[in-house]
N, C-alpha and C. Protein backbone atom coordinates (compact mmCIF):
# COMPACT_ATOMS: atom_id res chain seq x y z
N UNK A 1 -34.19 -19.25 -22.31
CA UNK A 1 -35.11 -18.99 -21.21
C UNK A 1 -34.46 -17.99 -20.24
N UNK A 2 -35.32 -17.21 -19.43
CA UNK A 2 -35.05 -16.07 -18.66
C UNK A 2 -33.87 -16.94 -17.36
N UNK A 3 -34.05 -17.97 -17.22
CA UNK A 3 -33.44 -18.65 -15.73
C UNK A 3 -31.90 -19.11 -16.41
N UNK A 4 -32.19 -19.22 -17.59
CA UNK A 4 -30.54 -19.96 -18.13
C UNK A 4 -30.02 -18.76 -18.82
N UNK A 5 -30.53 -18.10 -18.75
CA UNK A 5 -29.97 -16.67 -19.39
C UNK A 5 -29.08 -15.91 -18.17
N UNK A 6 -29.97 -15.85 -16.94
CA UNK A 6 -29.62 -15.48 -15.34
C UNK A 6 -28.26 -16.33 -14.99
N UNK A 7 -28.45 -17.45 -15.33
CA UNK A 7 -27.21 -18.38 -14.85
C UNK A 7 -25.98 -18.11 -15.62
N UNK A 8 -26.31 -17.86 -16.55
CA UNK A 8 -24.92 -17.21 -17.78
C UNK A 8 -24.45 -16.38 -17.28
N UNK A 9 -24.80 -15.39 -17.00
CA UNK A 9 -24.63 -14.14 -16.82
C UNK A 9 -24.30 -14.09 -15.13
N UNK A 10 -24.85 -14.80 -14.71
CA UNK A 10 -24.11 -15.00 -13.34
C UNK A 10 -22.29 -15.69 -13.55
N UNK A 11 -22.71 -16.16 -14.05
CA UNK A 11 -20.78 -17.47 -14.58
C UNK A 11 -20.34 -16.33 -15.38
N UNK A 12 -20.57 -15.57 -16.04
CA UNK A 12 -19.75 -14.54 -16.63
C UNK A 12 -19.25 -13.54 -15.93
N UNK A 13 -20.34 -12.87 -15.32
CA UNK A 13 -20.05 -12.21 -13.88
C UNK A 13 -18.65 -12.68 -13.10
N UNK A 14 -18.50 -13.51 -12.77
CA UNK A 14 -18.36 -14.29 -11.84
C UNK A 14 -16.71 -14.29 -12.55
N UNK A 15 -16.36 -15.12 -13.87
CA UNK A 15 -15.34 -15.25 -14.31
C UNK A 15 -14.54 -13.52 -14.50
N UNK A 16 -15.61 -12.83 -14.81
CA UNK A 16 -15.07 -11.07 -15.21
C UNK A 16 -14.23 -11.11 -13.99
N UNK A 17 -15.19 -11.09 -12.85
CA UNK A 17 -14.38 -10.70 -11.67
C UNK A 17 -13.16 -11.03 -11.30
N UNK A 18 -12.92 -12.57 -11.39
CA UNK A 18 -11.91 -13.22 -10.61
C UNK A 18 -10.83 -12.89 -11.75
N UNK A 19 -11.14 -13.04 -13.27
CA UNK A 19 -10.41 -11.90 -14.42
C UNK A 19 -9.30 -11.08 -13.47
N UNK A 20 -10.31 -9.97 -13.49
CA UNK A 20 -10.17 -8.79 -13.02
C UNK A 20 -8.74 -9.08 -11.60
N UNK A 21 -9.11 -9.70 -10.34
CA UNK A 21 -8.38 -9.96 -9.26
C UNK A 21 -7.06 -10.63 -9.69
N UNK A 22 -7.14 -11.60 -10.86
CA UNK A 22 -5.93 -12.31 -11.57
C UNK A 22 -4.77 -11.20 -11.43
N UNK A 23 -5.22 -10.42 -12.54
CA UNK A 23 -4.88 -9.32 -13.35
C UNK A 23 -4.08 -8.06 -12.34
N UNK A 24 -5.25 -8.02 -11.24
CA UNK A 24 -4.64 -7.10 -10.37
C UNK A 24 -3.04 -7.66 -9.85
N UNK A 25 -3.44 -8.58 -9.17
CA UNK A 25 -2.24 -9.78 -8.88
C UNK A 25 -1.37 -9.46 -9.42
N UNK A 26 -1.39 -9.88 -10.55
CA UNK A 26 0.26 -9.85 -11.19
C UNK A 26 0.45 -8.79 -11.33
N UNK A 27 -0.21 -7.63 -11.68
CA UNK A 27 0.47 -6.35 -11.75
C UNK A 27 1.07 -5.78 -10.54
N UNK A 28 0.76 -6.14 -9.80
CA UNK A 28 1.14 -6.15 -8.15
C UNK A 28 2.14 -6.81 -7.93
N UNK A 29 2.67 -7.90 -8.72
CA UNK A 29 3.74 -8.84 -8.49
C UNK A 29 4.77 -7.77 -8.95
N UNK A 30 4.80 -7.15 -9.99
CA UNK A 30 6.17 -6.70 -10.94
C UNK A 30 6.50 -5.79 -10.08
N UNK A 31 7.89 -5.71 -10.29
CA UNK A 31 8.69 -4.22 -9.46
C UNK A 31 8.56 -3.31 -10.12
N UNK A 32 8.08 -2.06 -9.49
CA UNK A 32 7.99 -0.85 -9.96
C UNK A 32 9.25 -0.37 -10.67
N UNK A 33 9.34 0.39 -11.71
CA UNK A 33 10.22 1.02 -12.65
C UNK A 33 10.94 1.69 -11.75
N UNK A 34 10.23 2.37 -10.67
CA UNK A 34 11.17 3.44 -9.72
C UNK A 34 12.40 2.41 -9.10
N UNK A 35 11.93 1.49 -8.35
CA UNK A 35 12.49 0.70 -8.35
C UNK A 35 14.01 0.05 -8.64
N UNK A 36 13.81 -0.04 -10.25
CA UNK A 36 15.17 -0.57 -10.95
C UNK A 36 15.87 0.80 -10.85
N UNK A 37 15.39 1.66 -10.96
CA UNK A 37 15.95 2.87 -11.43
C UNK A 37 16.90 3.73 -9.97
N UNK A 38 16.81 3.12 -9.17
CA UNK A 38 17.26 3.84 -7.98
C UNK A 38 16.63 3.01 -6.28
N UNK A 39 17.22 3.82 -5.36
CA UNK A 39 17.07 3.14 -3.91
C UNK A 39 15.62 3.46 -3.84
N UNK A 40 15.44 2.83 -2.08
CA UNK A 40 13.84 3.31 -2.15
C UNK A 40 13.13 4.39 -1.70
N UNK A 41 14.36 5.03 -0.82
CA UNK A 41 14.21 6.55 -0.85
C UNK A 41 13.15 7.16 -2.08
N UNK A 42 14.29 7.23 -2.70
CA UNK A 42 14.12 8.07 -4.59
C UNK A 42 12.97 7.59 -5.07
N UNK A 43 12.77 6.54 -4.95
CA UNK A 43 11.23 5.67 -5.41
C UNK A 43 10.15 5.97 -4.98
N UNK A 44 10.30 5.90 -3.46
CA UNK A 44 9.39 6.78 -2.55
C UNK A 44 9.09 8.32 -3.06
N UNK A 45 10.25 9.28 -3.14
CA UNK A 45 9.84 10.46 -3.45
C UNK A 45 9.34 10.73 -4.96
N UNK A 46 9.76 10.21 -5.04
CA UNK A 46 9.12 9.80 -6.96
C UNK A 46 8.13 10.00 -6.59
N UNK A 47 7.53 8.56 -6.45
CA UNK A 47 5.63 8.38 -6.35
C UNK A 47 4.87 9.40 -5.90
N UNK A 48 5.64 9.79 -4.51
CA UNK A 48 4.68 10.71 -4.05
C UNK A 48 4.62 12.23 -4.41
N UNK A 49 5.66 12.75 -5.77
CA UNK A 49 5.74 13.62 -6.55
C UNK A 49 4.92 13.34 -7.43
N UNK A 50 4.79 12.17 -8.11
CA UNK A 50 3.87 11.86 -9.31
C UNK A 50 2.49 12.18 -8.87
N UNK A 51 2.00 11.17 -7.67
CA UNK A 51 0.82 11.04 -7.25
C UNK A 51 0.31 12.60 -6.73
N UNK A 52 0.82 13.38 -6.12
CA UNK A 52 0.79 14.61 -5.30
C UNK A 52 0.53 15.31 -6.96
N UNK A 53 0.96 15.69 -7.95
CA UNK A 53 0.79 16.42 -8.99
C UNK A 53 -0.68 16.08 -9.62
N UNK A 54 -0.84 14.51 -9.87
CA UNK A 54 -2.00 13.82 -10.24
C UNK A 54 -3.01 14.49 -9.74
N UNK A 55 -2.89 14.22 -8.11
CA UNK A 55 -4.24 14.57 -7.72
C UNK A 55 -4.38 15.63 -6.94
N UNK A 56 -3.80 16.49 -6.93
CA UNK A 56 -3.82 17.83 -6.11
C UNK A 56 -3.77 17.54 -4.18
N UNK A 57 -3.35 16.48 -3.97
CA UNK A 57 -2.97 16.25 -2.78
C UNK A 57 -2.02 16.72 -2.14
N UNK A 58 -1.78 17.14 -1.09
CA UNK A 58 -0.50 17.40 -0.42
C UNK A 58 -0.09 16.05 0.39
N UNK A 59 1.18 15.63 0.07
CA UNK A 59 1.73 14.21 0.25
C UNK A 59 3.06 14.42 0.28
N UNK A 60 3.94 14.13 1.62
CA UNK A 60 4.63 14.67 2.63
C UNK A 60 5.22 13.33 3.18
N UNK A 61 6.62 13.09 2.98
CA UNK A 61 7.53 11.73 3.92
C UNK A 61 7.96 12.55 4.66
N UNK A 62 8.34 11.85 6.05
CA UNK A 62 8.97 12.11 6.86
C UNK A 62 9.54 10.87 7.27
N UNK A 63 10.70 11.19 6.97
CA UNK A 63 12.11 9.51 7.19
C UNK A 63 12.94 9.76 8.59
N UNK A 64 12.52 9.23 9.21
CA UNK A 64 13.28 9.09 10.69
C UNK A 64 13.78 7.86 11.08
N UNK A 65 13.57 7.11 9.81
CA UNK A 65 14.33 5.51 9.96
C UNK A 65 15.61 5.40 9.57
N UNK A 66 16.00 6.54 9.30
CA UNK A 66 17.38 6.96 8.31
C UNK A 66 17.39 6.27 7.24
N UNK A 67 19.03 5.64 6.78
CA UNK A 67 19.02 4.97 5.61
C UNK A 67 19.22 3.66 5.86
N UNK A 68 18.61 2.85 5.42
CA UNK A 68 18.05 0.96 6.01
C UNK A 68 18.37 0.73 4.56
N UNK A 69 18.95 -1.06 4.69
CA UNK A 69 19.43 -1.62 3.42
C UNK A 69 18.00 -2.77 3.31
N UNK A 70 17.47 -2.41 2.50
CA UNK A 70 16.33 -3.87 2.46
C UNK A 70 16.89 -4.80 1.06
N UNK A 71 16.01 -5.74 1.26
CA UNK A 71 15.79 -6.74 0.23
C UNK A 71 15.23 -6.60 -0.81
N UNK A 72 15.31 -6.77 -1.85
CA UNK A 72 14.16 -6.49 -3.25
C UNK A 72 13.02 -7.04 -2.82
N UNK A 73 12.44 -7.74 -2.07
CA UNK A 73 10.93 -8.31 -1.58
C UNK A 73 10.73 -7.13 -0.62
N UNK A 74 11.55 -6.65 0.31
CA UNK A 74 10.91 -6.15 1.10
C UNK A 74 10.40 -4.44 1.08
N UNK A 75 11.76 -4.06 -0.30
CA UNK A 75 11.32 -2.73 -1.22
C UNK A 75 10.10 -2.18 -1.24
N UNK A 76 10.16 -3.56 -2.27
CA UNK A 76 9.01 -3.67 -3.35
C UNK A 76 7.50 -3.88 -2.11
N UNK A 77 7.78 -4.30 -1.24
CA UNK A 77 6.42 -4.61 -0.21
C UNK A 77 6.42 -3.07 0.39
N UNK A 78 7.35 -2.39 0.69
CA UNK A 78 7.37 -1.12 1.26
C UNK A 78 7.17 -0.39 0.52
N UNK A 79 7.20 -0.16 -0.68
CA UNK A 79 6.54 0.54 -1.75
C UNK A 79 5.32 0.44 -2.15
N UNK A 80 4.72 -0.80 -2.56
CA UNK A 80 3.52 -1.19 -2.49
C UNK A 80 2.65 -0.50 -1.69
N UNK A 81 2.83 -1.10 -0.43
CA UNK A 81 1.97 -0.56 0.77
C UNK A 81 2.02 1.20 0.92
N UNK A 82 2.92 1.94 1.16
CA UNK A 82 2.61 3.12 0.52
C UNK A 82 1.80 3.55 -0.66
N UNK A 83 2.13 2.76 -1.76
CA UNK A 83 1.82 3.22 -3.01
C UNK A 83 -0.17 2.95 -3.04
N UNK A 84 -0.87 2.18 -2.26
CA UNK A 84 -1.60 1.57 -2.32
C UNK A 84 -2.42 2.38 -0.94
N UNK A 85 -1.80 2.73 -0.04
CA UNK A 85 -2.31 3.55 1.40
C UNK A 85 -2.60 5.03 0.15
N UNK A 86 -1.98 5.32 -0.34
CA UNK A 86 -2.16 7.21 -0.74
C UNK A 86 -3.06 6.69 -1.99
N UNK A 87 -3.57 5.43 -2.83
CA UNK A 87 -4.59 5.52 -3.78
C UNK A 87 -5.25 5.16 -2.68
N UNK A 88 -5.58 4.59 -1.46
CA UNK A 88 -6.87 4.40 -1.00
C UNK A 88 -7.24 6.11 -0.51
N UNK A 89 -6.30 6.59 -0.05
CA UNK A 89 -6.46 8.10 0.72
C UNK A 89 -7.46 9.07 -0.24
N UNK A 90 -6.50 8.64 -1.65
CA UNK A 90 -7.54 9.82 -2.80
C UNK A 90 -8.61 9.53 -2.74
N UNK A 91 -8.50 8.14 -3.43
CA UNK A 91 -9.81 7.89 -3.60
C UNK A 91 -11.12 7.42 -3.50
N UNK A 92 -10.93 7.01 -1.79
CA UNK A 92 -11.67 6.68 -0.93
C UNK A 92 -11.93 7.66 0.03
N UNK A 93 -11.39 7.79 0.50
CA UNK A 93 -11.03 8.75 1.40
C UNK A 93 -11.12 10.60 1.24
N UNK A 94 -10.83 10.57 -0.03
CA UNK A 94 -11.39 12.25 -0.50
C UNK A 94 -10.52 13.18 0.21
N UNK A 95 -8.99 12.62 0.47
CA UNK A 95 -8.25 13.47 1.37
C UNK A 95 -7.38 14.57 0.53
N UNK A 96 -7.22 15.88 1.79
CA UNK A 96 -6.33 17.12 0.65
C UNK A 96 -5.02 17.02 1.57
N UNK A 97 -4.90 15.96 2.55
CA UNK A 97 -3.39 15.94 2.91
C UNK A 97 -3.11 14.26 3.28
N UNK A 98 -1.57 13.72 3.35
CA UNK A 98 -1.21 12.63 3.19
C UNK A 98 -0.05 12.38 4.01
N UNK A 99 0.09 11.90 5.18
CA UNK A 99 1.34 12.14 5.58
C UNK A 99 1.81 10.66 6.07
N UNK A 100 2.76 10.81 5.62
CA UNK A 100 3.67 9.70 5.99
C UNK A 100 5.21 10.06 6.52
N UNK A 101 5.01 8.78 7.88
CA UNK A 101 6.15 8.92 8.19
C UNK A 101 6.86 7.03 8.92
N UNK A 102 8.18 7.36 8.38
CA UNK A 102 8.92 6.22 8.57
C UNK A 102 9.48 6.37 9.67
N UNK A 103 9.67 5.57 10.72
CA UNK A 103 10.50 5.39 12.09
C UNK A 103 10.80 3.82 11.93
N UNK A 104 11.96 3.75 12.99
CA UNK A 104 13.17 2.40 13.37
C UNK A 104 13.17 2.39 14.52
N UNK A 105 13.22 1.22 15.32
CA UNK A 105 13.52 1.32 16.83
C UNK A 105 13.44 -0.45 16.70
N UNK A 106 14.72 -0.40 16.70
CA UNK A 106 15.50 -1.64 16.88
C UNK A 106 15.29 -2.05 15.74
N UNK A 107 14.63 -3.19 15.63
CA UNK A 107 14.89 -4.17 14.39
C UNK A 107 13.33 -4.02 13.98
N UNK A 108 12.48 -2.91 14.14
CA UNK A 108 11.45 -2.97 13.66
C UNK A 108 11.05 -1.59 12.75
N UNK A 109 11.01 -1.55 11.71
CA UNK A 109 10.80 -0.22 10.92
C UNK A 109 9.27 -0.03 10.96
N UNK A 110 8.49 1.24 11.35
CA UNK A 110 7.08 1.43 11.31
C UNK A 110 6.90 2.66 10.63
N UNK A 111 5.75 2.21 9.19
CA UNK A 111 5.29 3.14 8.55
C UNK A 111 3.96 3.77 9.23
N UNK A 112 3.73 4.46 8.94
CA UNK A 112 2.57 5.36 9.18
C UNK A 112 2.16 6.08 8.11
N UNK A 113 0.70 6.09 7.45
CA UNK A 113 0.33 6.65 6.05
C UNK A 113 -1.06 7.44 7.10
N UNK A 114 -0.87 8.91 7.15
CA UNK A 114 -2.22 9.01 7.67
C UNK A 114 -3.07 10.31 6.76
N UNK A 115 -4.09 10.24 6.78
CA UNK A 115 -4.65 11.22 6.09
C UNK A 115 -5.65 11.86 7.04
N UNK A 116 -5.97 13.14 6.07
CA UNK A 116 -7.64 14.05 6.50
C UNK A 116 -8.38 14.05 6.07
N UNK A 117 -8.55 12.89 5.53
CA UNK A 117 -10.22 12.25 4.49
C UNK A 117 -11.12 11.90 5.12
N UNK A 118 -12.24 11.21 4.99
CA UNK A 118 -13.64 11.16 5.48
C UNK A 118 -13.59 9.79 6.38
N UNK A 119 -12.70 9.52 6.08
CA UNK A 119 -12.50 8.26 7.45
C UNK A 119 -13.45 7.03 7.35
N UNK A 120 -13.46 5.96 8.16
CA UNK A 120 -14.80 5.52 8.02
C UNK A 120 -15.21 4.56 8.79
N UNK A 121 -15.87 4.01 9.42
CA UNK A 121 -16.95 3.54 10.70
C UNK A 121 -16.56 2.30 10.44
N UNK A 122 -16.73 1.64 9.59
CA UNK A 122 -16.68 0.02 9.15
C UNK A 122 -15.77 0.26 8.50
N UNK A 123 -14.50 -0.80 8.38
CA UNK A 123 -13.81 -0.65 7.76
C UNK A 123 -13.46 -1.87 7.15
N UNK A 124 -14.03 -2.13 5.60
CA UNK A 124 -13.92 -3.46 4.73
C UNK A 124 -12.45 -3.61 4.20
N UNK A 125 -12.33 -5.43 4.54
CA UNK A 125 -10.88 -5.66 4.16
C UNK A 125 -11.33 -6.07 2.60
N UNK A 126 -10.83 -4.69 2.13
CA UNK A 126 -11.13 -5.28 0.55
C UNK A 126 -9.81 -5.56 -0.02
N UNK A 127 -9.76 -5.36 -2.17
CA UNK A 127 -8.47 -5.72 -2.79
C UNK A 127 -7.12 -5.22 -1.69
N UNK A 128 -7.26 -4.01 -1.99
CA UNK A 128 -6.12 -3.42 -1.29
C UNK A 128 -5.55 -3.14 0.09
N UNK A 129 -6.11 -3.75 1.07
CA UNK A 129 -6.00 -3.81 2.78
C UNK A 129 -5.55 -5.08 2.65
N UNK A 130 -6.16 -6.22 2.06
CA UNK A 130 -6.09 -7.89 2.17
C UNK A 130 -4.50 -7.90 1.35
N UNK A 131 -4.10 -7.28 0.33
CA UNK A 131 -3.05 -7.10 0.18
C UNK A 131 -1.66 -7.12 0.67
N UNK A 132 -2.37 -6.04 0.76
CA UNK A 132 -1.30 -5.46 2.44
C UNK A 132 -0.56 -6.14 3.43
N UNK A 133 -2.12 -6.59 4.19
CA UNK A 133 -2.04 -8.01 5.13
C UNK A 133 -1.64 -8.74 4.61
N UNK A 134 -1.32 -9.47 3.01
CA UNK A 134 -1.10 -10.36 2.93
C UNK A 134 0.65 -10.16 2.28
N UNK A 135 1.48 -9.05 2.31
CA UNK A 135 2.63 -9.13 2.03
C UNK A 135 3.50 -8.95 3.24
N UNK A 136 2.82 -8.36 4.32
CA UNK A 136 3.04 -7.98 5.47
C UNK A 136 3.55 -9.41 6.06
N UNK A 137 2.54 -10.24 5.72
CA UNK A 137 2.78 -11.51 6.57
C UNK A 137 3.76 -12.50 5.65
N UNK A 138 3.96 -12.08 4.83
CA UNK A 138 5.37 -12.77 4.76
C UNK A 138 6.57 -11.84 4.96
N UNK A 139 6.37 -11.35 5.34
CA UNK A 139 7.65 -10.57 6.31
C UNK A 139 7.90 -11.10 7.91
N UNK A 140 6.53 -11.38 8.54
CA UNK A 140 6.60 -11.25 9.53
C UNK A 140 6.13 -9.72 10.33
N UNK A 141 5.43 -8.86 9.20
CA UNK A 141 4.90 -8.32 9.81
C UNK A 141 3.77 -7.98 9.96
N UNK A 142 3.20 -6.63 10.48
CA UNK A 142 1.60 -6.16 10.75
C UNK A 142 1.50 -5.11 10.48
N UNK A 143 -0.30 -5.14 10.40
CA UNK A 143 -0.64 -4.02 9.53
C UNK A 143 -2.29 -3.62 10.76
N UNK A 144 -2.15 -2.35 11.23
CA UNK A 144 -2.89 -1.93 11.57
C UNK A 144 -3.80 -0.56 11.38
N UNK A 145 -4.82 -0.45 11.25
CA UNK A 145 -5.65 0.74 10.37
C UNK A 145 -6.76 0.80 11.35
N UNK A 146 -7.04 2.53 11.24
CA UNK A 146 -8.06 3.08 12.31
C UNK A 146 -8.32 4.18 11.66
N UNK A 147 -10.07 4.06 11.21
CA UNK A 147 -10.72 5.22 9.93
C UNK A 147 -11.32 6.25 11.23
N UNK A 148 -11.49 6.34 12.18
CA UNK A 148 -12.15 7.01 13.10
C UNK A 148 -11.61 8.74 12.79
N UNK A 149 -10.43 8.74 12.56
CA UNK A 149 -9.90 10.46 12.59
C UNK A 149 -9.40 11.06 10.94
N UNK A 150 -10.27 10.23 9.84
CA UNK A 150 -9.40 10.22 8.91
C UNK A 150 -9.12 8.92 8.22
N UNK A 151 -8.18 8.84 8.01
CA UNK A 151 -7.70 7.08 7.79
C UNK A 151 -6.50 6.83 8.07
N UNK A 152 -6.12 6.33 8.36
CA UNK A 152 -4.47 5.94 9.50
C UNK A 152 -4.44 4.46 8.93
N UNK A 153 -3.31 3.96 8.41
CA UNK A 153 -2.40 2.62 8.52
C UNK A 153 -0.92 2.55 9.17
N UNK A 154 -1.26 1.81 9.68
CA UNK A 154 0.26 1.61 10.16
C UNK A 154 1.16 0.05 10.19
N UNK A 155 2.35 0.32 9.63
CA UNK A 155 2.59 -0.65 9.06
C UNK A 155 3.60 -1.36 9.66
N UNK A 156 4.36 -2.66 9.94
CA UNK A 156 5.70 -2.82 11.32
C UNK A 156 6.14 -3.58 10.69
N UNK A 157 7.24 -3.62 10.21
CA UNK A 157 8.27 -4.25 9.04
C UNK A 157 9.24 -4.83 10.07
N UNK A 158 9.71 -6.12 10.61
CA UNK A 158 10.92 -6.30 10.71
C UNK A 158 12.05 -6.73 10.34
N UNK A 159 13.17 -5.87 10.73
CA UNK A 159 14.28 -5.76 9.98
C UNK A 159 15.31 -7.00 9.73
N UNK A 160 15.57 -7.15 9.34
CA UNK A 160 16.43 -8.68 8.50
C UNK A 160 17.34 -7.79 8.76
N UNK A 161 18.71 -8.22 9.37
CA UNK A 161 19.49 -8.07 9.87
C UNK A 161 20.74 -8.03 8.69
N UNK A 162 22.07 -7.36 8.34
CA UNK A 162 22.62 -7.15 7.35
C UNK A 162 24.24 -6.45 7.47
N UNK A 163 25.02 -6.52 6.88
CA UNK A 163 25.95 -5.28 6.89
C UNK A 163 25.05 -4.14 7.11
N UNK A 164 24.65 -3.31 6.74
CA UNK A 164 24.27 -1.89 6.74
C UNK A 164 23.17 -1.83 7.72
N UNK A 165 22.55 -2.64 8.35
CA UNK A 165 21.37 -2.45 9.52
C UNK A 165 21.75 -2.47 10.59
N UNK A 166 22.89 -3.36 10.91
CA UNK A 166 23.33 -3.53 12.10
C UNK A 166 23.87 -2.24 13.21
């Protein structure tokens, strides 16, 4: 019947999706290859060599946090969130420039990912913002975004204290 046919297909729907979010998840869990392979500098400029070739973007660090010793959680969360700000930039956003820049002031490291894309009025916490927010906060930190000029995130990491931070 047309109504139990609707209901199937709703529960299939339904399972595809949350599929799908599983899936994202864990791929999101694993450490990037750049990663094992070097600091997060190098990882950083990696990506944004890879990604910048990909998509004809101009994508630009600027490190004024100098050189900071992190944690493998907190890398891998600082990579992420970059890595995840410049796919929303392409491809939401429709941007032909990408700039990021890292600053320190005291025990708080702040990213900044900003672009010249189409920006946007409402701004839905979807997969990849809720993300964000949600690795951020096990740091202890925050994540703030403003589509009005473009798209702007900004990100406030604080610093876990160490031989090399101090």
């Amino acid at each position: 019947s047309p109504e139990t046919l609707k209901r199937y297909l709703s529960l299939v729907s339904d399972v595809a999706r949350q599929g799908m979010t599983d899936v994202r998840r864990s791929v999101n869990e694993l450490r990037p290859d750049a990663l094992e392979q070097g600091d997060l500098l190098s990882a950083i400029h990696k990506m944004i060599s890879q990604m910048g070739a990909a998509s004809k973007v101009d994508i630009t660090l600027d490190n004024r946090a100098g050189r900071l010793s992190f944690g493998e959680d907190e890398e891998k969360i600082i990579y992420r969130i970059i890595q995840e700000s410049i796919t929303n930039s392409i491809r939401h956003g429709k941007a032909d420039t990408v700039r990021i820049r890292m600053t320190r002031e005291y025990n708080l490291v702040t990213i900044t990912i900003r672009d010249d894309g189409i920006g946007a009025s409402d701004i839905e916490m979807g997969f990849g913002l809720t993300h964000m927010k949600e690795r951020l906060d096990m740091l202890g930190g925050k994540i703030h975004v403003d589509g009005s000029d473009g798209f702007c995130v900004v990100a406030e990491i604080p610093i876990r204290w160490g031989m090399e931070n101090d």
